[in-house]
C-alpha atoms as a PDB file:
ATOM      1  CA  UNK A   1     -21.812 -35.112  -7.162  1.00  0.00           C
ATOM      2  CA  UNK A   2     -21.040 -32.872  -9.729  1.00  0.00           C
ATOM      3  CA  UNK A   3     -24.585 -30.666  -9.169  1.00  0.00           C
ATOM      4  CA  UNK A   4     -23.354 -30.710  -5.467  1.00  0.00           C
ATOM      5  CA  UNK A   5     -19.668 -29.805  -6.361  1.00  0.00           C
ATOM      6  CA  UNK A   6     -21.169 -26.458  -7.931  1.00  0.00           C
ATOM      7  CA  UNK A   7     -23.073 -25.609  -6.179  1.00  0.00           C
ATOM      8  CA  UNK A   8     -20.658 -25.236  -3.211  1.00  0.00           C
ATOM      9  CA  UNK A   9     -18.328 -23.204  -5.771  1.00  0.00           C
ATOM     10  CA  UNK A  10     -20.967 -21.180  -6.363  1.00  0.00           C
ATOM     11  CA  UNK A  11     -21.870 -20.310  -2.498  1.00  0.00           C
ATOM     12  CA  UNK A  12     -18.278 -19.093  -2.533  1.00  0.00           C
ATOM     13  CA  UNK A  13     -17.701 -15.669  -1.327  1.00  0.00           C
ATOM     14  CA  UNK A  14     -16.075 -14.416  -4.727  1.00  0.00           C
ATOM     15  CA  UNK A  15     -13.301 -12.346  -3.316  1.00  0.00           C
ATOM     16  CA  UNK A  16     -11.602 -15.760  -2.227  1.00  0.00           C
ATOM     17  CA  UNK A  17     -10.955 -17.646  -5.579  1.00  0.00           C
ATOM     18  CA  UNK A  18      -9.343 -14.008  -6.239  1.00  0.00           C
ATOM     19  CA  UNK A  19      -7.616 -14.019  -3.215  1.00  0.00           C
ATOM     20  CA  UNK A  20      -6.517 -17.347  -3.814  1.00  0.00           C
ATOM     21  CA  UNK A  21      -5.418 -17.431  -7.630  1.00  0.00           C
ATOM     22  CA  UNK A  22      -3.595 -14.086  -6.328  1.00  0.00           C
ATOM     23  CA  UNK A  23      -1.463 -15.732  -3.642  1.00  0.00           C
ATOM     24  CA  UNK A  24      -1.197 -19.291  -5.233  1.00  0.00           C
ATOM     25  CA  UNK A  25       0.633 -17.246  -8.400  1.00  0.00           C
ATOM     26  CA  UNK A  26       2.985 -15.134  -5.902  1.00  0.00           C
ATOM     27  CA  UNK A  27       3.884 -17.958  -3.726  1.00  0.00           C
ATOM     28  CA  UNK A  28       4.506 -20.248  -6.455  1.00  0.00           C
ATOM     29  CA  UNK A  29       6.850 -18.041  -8.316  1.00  0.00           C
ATOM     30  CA  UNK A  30       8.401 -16.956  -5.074  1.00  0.00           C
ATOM     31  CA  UNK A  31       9.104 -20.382  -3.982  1.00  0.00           C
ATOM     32  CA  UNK A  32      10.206 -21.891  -7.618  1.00  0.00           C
ATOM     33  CA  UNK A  33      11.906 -19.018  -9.783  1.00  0.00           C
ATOM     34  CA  UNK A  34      13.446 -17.873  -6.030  1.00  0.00           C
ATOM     35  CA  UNK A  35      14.069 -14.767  -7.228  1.00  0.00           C
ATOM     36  CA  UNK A  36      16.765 -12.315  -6.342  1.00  0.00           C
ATOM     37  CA  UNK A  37      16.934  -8.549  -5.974  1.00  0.00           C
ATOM     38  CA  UNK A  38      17.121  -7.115  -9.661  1.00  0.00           C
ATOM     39  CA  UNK A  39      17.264  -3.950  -9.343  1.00  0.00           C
ATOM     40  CA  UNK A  40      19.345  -1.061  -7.879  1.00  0.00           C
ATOM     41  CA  UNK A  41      16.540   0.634  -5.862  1.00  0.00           C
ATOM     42  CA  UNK A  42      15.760  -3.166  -4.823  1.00  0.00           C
ATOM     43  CA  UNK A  43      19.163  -3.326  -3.470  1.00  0.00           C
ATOM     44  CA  UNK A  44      18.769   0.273  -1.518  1.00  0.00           C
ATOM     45  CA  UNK A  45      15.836  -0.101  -0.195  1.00  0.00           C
ATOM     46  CA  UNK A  46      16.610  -3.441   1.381  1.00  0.00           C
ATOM     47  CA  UNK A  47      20.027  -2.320   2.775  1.00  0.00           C
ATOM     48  CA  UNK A  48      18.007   0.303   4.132  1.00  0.00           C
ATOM     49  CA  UNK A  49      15.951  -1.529   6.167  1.00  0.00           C
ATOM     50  CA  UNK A  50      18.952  -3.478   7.174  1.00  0.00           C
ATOM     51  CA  UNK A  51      20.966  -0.551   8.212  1.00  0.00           C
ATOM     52  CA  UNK A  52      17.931   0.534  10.424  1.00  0.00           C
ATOM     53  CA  UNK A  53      17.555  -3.161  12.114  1.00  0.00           C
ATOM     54  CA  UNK A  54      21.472  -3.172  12.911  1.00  0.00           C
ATOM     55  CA  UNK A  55      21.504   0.281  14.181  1.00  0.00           C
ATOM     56  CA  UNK A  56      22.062   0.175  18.147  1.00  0.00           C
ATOM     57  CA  UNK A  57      19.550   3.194  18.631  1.00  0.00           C
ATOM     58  CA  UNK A  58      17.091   2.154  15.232  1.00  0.00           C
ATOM     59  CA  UNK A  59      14.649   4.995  16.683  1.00  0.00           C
ATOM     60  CA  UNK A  60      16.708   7.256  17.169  1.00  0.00           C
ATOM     61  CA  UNK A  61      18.270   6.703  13.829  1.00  0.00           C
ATOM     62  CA  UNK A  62      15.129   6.817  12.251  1.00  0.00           C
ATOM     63  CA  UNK A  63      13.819  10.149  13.629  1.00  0.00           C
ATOM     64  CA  UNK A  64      17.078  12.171  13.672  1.00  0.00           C
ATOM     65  CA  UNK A  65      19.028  10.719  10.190  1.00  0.00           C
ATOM     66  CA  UNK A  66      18.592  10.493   6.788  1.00  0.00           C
ATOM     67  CA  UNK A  67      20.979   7.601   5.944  1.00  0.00           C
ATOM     68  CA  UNK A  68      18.797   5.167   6.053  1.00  0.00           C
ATOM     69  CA  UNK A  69      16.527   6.390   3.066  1.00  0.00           C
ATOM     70  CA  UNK A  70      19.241   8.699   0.721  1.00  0.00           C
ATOM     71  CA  UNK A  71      19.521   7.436  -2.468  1.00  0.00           C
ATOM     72  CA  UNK A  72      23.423   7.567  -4.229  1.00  0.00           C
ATOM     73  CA  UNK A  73      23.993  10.310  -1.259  1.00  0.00           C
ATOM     74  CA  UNK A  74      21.845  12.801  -3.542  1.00  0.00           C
ATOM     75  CA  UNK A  75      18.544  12.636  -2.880  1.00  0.00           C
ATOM     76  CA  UNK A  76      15.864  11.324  -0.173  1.00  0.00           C
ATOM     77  CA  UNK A  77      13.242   8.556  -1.018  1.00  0.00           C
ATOM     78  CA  UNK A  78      10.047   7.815   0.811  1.00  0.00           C
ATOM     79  CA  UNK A  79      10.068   6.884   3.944  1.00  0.00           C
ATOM     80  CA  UNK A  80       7.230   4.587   4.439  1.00  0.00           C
ATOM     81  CA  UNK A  81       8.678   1.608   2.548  1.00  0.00           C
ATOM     82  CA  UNK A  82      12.453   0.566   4.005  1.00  0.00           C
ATOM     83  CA  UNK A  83      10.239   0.943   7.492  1.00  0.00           C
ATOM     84  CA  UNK A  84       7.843  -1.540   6.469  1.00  0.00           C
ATOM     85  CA  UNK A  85      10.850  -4.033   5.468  1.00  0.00           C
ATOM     86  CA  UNK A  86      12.724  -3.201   8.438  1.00  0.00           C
ATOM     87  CA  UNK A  87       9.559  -4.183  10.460  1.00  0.00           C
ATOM     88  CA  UNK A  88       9.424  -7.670   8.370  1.00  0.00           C
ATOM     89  CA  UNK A  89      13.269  -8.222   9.438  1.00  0.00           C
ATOM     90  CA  UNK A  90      12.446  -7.178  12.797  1.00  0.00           C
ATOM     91  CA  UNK A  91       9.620  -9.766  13.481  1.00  0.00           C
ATOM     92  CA  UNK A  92      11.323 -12.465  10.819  1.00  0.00           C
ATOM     93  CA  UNK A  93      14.938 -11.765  11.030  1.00  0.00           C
ATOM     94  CA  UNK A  94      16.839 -10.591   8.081  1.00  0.00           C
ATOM     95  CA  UNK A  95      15.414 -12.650   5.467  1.00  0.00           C
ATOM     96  CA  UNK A  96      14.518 -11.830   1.821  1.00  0.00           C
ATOM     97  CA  UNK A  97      11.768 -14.282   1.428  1.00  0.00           C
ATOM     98  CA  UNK A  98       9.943 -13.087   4.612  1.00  0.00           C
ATOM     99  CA  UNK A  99       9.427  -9.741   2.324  1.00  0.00           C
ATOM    100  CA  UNK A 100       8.330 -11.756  -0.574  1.00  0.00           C
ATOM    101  CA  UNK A 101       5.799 -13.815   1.561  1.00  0.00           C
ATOM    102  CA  UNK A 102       4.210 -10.655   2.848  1.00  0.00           C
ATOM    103  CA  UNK A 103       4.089  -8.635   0.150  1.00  0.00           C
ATOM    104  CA  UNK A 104       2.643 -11.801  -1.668  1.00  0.00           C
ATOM    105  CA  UNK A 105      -0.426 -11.404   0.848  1.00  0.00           C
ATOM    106  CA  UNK A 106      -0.360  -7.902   0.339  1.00  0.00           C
ATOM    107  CA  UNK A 107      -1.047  -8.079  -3.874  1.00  0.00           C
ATOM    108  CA  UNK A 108      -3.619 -10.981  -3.589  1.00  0.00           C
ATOM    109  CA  UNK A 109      -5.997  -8.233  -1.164  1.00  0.00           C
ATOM    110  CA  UNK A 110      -5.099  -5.311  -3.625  1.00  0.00           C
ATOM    111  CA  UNK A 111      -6.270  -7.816  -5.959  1.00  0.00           C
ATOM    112  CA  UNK A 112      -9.318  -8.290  -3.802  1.00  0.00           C
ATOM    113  CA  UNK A 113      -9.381  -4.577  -3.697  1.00  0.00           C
ATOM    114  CA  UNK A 114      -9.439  -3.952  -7.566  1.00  0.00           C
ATOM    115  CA  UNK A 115     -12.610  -6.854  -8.019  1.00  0.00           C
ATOM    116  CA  UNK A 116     -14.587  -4.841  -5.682  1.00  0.00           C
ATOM    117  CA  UNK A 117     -14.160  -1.548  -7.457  1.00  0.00           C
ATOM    118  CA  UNK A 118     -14.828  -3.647 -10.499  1.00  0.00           C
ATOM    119  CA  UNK A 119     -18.287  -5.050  -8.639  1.00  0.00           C
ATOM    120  CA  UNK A 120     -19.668  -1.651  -8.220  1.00  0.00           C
ATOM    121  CA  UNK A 121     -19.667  -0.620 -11.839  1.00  0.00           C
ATOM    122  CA  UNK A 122     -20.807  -3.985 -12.827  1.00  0.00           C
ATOM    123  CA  UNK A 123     -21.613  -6.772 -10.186  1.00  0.00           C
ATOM    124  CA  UNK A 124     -22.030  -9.541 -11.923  1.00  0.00           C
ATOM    125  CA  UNK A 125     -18.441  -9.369 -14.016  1.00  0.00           C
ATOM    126  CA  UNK A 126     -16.284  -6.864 -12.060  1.00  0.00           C
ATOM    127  CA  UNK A 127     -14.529  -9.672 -10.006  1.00  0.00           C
ATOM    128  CA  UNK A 128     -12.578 -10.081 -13.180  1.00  0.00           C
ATOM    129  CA  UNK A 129     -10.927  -7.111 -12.046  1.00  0.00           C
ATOM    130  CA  UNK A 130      -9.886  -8.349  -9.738  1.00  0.00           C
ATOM    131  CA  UNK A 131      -8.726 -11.707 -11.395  1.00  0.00           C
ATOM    132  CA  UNK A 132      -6.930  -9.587 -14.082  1.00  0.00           C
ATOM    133  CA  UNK A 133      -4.477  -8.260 -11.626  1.00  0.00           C
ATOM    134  CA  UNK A 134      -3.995 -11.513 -10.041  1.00  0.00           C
ATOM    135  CA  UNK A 135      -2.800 -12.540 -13.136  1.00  0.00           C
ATOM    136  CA  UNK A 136      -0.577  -9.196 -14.156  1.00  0.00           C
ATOM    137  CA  UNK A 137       2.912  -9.923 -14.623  1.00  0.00           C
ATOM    138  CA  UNK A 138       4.024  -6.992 -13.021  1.00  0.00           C
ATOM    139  CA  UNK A 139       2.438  -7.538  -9.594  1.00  0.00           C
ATOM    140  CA  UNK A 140       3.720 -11.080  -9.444  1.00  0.00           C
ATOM    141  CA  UNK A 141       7.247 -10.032 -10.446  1.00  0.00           C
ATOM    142  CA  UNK A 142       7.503  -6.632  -8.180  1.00  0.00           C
ATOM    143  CA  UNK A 143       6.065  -8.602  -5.282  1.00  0.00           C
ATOM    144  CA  UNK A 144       8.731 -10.884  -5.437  1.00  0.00           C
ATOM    145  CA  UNK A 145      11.377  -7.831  -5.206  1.00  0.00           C
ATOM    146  CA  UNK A 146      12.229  -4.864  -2.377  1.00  0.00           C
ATOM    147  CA  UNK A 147      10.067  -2.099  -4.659  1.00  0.00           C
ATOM    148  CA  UNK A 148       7.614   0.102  -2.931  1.00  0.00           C
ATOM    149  CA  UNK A 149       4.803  -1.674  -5.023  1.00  0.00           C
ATOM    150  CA  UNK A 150       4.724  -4.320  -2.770  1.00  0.00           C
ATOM    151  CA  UNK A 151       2.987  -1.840  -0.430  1.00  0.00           C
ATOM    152  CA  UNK A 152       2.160   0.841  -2.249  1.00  0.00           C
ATOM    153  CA  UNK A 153      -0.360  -1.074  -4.236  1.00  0.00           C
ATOM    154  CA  UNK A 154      -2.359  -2.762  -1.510  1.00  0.00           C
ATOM    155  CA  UNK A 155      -2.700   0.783  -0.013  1.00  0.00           C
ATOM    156  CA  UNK A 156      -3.555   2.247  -3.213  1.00  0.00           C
ATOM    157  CA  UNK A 157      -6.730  -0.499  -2.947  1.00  0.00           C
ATOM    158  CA  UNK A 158      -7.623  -0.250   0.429  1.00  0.00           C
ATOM    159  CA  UNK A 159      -8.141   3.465  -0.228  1.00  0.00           C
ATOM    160  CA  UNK A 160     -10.445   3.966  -3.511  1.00  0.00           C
ATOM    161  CA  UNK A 161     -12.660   1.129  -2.286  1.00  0.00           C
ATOM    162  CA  UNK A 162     -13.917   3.088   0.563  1.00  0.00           C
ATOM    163  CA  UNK A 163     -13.809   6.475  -1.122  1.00  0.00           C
ATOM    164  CA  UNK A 164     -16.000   4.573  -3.826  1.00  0.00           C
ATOM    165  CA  UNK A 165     -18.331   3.261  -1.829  1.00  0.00           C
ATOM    166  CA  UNK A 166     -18.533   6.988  -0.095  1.00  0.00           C
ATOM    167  CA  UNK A 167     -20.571   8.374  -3.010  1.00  0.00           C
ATOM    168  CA  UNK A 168     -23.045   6.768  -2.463  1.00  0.00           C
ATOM    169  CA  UNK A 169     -23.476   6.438   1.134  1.00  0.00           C
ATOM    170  CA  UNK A 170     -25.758   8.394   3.810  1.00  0.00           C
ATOM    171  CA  UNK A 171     -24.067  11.850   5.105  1.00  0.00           C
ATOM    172  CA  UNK A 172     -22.526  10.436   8.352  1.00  0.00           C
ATOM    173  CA  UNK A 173     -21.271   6.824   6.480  1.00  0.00           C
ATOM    174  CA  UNK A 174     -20.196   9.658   3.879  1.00  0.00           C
ATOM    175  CA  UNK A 175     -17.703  11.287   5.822  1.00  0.00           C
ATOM    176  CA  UNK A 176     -16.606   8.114   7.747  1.00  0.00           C
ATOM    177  CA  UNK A 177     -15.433   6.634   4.442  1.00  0.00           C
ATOM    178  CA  UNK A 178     -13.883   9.359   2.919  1.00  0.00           C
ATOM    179  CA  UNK A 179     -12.015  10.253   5.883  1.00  0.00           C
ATOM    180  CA  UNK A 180     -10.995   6.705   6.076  1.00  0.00           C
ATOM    181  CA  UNK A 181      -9.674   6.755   1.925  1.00  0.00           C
ATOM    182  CA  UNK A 182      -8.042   9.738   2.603  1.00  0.00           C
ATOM    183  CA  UNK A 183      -6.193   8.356   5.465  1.00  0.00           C
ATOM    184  CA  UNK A 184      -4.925   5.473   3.149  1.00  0.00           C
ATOM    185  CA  UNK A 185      -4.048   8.066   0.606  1.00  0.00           C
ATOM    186  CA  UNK A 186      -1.802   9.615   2.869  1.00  0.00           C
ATOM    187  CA  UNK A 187      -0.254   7.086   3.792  1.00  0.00           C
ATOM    188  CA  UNK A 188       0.629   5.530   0.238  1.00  0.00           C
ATOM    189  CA  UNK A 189       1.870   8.663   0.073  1.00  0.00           C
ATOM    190  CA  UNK A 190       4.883   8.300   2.239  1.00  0.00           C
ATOM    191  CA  UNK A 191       5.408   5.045   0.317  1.00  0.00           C
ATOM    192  CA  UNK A 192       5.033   7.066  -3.517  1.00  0.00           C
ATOM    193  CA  UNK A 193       4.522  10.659  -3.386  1.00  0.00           C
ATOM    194  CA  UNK A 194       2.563  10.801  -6.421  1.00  0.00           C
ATOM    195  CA  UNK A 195      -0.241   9.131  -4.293  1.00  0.00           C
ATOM    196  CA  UNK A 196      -1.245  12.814  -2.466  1.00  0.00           C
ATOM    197  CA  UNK A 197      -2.387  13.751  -5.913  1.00  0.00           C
ATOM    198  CA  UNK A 198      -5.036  11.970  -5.722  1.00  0.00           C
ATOM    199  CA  UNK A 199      -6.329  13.252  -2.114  1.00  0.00           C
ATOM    200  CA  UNK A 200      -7.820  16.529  -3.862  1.00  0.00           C
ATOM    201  CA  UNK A 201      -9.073  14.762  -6.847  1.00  0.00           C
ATOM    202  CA  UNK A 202     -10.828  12.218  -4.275  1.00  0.00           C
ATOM    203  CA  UNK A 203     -12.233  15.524  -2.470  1.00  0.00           C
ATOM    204  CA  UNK A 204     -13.309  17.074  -5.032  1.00  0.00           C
ATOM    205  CA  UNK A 205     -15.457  14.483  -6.740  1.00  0.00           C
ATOM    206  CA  UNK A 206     -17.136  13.565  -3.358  1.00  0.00           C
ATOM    207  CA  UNK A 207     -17.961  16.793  -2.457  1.00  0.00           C
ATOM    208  CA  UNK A 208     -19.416  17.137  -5.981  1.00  0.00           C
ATOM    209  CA  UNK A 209     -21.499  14.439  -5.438  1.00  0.00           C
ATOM    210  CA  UNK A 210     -22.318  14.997  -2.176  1.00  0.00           C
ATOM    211  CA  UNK A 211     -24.256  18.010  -2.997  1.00  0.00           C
ATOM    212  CA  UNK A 212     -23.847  21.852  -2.211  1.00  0.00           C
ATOM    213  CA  UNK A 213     -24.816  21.271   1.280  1.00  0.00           C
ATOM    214  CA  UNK A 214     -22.345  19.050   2.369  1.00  0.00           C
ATOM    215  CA  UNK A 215     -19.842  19.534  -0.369  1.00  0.00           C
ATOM    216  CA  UNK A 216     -17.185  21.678   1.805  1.00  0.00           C
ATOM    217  CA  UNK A 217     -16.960  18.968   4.673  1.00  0.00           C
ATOM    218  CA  UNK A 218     -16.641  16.197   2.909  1.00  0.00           C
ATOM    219  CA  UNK A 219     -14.021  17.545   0.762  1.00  0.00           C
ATOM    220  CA  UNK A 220     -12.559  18.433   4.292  1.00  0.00           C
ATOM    221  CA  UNK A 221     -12.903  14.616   5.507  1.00  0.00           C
ATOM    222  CA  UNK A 222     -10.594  13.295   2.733  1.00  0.00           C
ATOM    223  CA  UNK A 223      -8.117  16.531   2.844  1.00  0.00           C
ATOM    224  CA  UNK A 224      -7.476  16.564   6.558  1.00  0.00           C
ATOM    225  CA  UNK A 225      -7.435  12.486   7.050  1.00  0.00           C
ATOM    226  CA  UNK A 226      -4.735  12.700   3.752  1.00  0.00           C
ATOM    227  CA  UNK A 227      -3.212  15.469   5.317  1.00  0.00           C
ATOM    228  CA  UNK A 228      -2.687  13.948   9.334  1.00  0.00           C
ATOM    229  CA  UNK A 229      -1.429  10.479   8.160  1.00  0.00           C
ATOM    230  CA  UNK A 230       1.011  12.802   6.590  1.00  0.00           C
ATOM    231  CA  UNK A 231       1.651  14.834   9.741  1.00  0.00           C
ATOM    232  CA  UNK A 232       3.795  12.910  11.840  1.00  0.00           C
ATOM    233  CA  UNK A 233       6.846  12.377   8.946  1.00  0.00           C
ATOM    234  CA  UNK A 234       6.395  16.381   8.018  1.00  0.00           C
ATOM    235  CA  UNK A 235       6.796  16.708  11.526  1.00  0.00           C
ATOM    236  CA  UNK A 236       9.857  15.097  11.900  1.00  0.00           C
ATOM    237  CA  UNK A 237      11.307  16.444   9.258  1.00  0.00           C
ATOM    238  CA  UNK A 238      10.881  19.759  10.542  1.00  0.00           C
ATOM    239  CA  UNK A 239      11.958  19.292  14.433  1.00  0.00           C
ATOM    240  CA  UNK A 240      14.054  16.711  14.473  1.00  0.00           C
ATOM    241  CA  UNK A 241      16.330  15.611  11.508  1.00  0.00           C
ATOM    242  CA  UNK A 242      19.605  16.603  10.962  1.00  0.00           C
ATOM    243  CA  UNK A 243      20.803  16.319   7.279  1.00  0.00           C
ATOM    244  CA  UNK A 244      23.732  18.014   7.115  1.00  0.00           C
ATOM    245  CA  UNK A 245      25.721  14.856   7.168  1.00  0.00           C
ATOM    246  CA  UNK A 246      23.644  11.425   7.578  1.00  0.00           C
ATOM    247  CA  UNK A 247      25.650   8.677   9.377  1.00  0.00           C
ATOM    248  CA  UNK A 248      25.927   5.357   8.727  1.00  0.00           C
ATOM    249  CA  UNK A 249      25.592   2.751  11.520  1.00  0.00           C
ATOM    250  CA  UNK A 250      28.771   0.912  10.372  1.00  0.00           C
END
């Protein structure tokens, strides 16, 4: 029984104890400590998404006001973020733990994420990787609260693991996958800015290994796929908002 027992474990894909050990932690600490919003840009973010859910026009809103993502009246945030949480409320109704519960899912496939970028340097041990941010405190705590992590980070995943795999893949895969990480840069992007800084350094080391042949389009696959999943919000912001004086829906 016990030869049969592992064996089964071992015919396990390994991304799912990962997965698993990733969500069991979230849930449980969601569910037991039930947490409540900490911090001050918890706070905004969430009324944020609230204000946008209540508005009678939320498109409208959304594409021609500011309101909904000004922090202290002084300063813009990302836009990416309160829109996610306003879609949770939309779907779920206005309910805190419906954010918890999907950004719970969200951290165990970054953690997924970070044991397969761990697998190609070494794949027999770099699941751990993966298992070590299942078990970070951070990611448990900040999934539990309104913070752009709770996106940000499974985005930040999704992207390098195709952009890592790109190196080493035939031309055409090549530029398929680091369009694709570029695209996921971008879009963490308009959840943390400080994600597009990574688009050029992700160019520029694929092209470099992609050889002086093909170095100048596939620097151009991850710059333009960054750049158009950034388009539509630059966009916006240059035809359509009016920020003299944001209004609030109540």
């Amino acid at each position: 029984m016990k030869g049969s027992l592992a064996a089964r474990w071992a015919r396990l894909p390994w991304w799912l104890p990962v997965a698993l050990l990733a969500l069991g932690l979230r849930l449980a600490y969601v569910l037991a400590a039930q947490p409540a919003l900490r911090f001050s840009t918890s706070q905004h973010y969430f009324t944020g998404a609230l204000e946008i859910v209540q508005h009678a026009q939320p498109v409208d809103y959304i594409l021609r006001d500011d309101g909904w993502h000004m922090f202290k009246d002084v300063w813009t945030l990302p836009p990416l973020y309160p829109l996610f949480v306003a879609g949770i409320f939309a779907l779920c109704g206005v309910k805190l733990l419906s954010v918890q519960v999907v950004q719970s899912v969200l951290e165990a496939a970054a953690a997924v994420g970070f044991g397969a970028l761990g697998r190609r340097l070494s794949p027999r041990f770099g699941a751990w990787a993966g298992v070590a941010y299942a078990l970070w405190w951070p990611s448990i705590e900040f999934g539990a609260q309104t913070m752009t992590e709770g996106l940000h980070n499974a985005l930040m995943a999704a992207a390098f693991v195709p952009l890592a795999s790109a190196a080493q893949a035939g031309p055409e895969l090549r530029w398929r996958r680091a369009a694709l990480g570029g695209a996921l840069l971008g879009l963490a992007a308009l959840a943390r800015p400080v994600s597009l800084a990574f688009v050029p350094l992700a160019g520029a080391l694929l092209a470099w290994r992609a050889g002086r042949r093909r170095a100048v389009s596939t620097f151009a696959a991850v710059a333009l796929a960054g750049a158009l999943a950034v388009a539509p919000w630059t966009l916006r912001n240059l035809s359509l908002i009016h920020i003299s004086e944001p209004t609030r829906p109540y």
